[in-house]
Protein backbone atom coordinates (compact mmCIF):
# COMPACT_ATOMS: atom_id res chain seq x y z
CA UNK A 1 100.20 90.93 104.05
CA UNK A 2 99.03 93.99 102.83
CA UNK A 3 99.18 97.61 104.93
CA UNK A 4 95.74 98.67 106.14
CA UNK A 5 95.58 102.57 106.35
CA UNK A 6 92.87 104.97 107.68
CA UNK A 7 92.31 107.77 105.62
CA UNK A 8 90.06 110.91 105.41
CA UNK A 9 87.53 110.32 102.59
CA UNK A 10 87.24 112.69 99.80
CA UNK A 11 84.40 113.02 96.92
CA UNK A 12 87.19 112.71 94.33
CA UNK A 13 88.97 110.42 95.72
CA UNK A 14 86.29 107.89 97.16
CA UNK A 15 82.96 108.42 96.13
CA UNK A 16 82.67 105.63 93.68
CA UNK A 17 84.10 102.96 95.98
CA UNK A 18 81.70 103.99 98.71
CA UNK A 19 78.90 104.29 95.98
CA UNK A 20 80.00 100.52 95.29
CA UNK A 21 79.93 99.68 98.88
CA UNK A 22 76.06 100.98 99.70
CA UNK A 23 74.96 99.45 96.13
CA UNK A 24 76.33 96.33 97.44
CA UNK A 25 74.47 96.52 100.69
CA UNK A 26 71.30 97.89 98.66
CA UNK A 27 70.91 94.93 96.71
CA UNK A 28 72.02 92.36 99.01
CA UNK A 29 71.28 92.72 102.64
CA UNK A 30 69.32 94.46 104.93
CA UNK A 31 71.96 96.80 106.59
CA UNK A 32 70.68 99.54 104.37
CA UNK A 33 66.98 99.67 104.00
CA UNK A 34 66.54 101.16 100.30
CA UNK A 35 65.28 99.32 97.57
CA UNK A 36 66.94 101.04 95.10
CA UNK A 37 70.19 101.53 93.73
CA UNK A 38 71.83 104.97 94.51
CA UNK A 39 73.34 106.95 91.23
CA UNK A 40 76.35 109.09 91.79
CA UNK A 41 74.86 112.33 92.19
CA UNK A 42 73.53 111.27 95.62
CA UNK A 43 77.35 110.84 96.23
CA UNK A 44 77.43 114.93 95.71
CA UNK A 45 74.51 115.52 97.97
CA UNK A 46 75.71 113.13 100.97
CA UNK A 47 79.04 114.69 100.69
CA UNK A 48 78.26 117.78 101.16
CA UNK A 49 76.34 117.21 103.94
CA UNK A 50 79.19 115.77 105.89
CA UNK A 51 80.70 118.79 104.69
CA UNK A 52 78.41 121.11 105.41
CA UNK A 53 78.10 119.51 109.04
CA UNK A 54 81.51 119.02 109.77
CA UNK A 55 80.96 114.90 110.19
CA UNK A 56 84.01 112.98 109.65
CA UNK A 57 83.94 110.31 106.54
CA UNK A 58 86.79 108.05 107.48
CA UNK A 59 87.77 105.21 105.46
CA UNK A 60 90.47 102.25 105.14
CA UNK A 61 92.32 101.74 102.33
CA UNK A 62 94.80 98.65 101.92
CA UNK A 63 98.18 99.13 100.11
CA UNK A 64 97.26 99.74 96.91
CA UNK A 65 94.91 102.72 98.23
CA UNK A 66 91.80 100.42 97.47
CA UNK A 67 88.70 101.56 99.80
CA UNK A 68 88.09 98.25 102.30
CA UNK A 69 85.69 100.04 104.83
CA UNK A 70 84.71 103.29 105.24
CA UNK A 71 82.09 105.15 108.45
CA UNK A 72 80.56 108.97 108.78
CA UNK A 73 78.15 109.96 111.25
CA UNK A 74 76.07 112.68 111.01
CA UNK A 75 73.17 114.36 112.81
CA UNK A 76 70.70 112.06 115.34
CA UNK A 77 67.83 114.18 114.97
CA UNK A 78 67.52 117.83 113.82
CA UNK A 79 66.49 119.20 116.92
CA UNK A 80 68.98 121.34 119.24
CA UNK A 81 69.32 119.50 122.00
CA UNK A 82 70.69 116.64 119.95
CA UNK A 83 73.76 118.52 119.17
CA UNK A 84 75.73 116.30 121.08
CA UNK A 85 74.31 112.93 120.09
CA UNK A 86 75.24 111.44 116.60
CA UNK A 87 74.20 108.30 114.43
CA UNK A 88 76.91 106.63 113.11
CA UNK A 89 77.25 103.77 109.95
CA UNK A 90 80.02 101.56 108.70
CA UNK A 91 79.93 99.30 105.66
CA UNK A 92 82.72 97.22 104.80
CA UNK A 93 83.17 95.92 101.23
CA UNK A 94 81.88 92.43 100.98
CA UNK A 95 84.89 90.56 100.34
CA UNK A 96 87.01 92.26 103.34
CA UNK A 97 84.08 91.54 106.18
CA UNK A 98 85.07 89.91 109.18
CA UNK A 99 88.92 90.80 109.14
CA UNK A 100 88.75 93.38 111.26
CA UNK A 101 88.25 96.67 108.90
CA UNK A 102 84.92 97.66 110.73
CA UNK A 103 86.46 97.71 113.82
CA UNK A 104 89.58 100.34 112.83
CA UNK A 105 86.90 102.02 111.19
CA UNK A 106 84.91 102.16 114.31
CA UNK A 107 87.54 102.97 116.21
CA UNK A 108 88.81 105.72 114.22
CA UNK A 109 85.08 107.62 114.18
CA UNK A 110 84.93 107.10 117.97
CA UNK A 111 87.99 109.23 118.26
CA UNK A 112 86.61 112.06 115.55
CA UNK A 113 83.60 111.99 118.00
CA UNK A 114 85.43 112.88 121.11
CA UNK A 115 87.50 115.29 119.38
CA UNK A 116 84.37 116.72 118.35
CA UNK A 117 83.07 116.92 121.53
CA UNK A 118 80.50 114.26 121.14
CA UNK A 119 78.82 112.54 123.98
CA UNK A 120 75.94 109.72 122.69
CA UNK A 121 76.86 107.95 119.58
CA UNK A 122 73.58 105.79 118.54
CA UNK A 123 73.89 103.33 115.70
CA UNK A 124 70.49 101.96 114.11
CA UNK A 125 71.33 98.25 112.91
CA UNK A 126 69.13 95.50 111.47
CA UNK A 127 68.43 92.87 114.24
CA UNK A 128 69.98 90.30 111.82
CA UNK A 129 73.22 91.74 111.20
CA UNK A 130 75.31 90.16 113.95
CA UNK A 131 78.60 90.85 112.59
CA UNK A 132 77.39 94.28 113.01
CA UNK A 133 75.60 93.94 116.98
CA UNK A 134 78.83 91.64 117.73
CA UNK A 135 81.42 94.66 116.76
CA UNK A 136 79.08 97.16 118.21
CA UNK A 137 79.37 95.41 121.38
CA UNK A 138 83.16 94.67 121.63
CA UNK A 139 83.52 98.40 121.45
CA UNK A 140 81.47 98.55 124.87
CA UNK A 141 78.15 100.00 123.08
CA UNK A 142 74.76 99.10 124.54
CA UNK A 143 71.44 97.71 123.02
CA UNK A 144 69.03 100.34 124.05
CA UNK A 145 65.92 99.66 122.39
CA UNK A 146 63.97 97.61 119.76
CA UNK A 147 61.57 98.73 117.07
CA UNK A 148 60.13 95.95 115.84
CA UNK A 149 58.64 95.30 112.18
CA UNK A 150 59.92 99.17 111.15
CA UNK A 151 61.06 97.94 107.66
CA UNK A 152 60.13 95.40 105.08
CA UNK A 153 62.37 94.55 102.46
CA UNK A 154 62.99 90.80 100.31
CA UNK A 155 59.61 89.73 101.55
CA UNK A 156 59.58 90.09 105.43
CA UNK A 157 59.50 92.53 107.87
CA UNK A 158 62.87 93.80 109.76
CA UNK A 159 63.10 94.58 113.12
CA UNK A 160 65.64 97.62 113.97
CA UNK A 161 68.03 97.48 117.02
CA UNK A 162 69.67 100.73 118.42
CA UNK A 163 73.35 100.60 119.95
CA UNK A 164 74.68 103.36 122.13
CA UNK A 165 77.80 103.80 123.36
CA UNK A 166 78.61 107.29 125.65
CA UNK A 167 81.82 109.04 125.47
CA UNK A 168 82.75 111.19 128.47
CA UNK A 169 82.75 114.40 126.54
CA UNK A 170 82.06 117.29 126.41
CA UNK A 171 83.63 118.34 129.42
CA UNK A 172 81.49 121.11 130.03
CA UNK A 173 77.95 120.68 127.88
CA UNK A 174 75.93 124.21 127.31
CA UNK A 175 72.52 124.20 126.27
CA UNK A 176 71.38 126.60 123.68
């Protein structure tokens, strides 16, 4: 059985696997809700926004450093008084889903967030994906609204779910 290991992503080191990954999820389901294929200079721009925001891009690699899952969150909405609520996503390469990878992935961001002083993580997931409401919900996150009919894509309209899950940090919030 092969060694699962989380790992801090890099541009150079992971771009093209995660590139892979959201192509995959593009063109095949609706847990992304592009139509389009992304090219590898988007990989440059949504790195450096994690960099450039300090959001953690966490991945798991198996023994033979191949990229099996990886997760980032990064800002709710742009508005100050978010600063302490983030949106999360994890995508898990196609033939590693339902083993487990999303979940160490999940686990390992939830962490990063508390570290980071987080309090509200909020993930936005298709209402069809119930590998993805199903893990949400064994890490203790709650369904906290519906928006129904908010995206159409392969023919029909999709209805988006919102998980939340809050973290008891930060120990002393400020506003401003």
């Amino acid at each position: 059985m092969s060694q699962h290991t989380l790992v801090p992503c890099t541009f150079e080191r992971h771009a093209d696997a995660i590139l892979a990954i959201f192509n995959d999820a593009i063109l095949h389901s609706t847990a992304l809700y592009d139509y389009a294929r992304r090219d590898r200079q988007s990989m440059v721009t949504w790195f450096n926004a994690k960099i450039a925001g300090n959001f953690p891009v966490l991945g798991l690699e198996d023994d033979h450093g191949n990229l099996l899952a990886f997760g980032s969150y990064g800002m709710f909405r742009a508005w100050p008084a978010y600063k302490y609520t983030v949106e999360h996503s994890v995508y898990v390469h196609a033939e590693h889903r339902g083993r487990g990878c999303g979940q160490r992935v999940m686990q390992a961001l939830i962490a990063a967030a508390r570290e980071n002083d987080v309090h509200a993580m909020v993930g936005a997931i298709d209402a069809t994906n119930a590998g993805s409401i199903a893990l949400h919900a064994r890490l203790g996150f709650q369904h906290v609204g519906t928006l129904p009919q908010v995206g159409f894509k392969f023919g029909r309209w999709l209805d988006l779910v919102f998980y939340q899950l809050l973290l008891d940090t930060p120990t002393q919030p400020v506003d401003g």
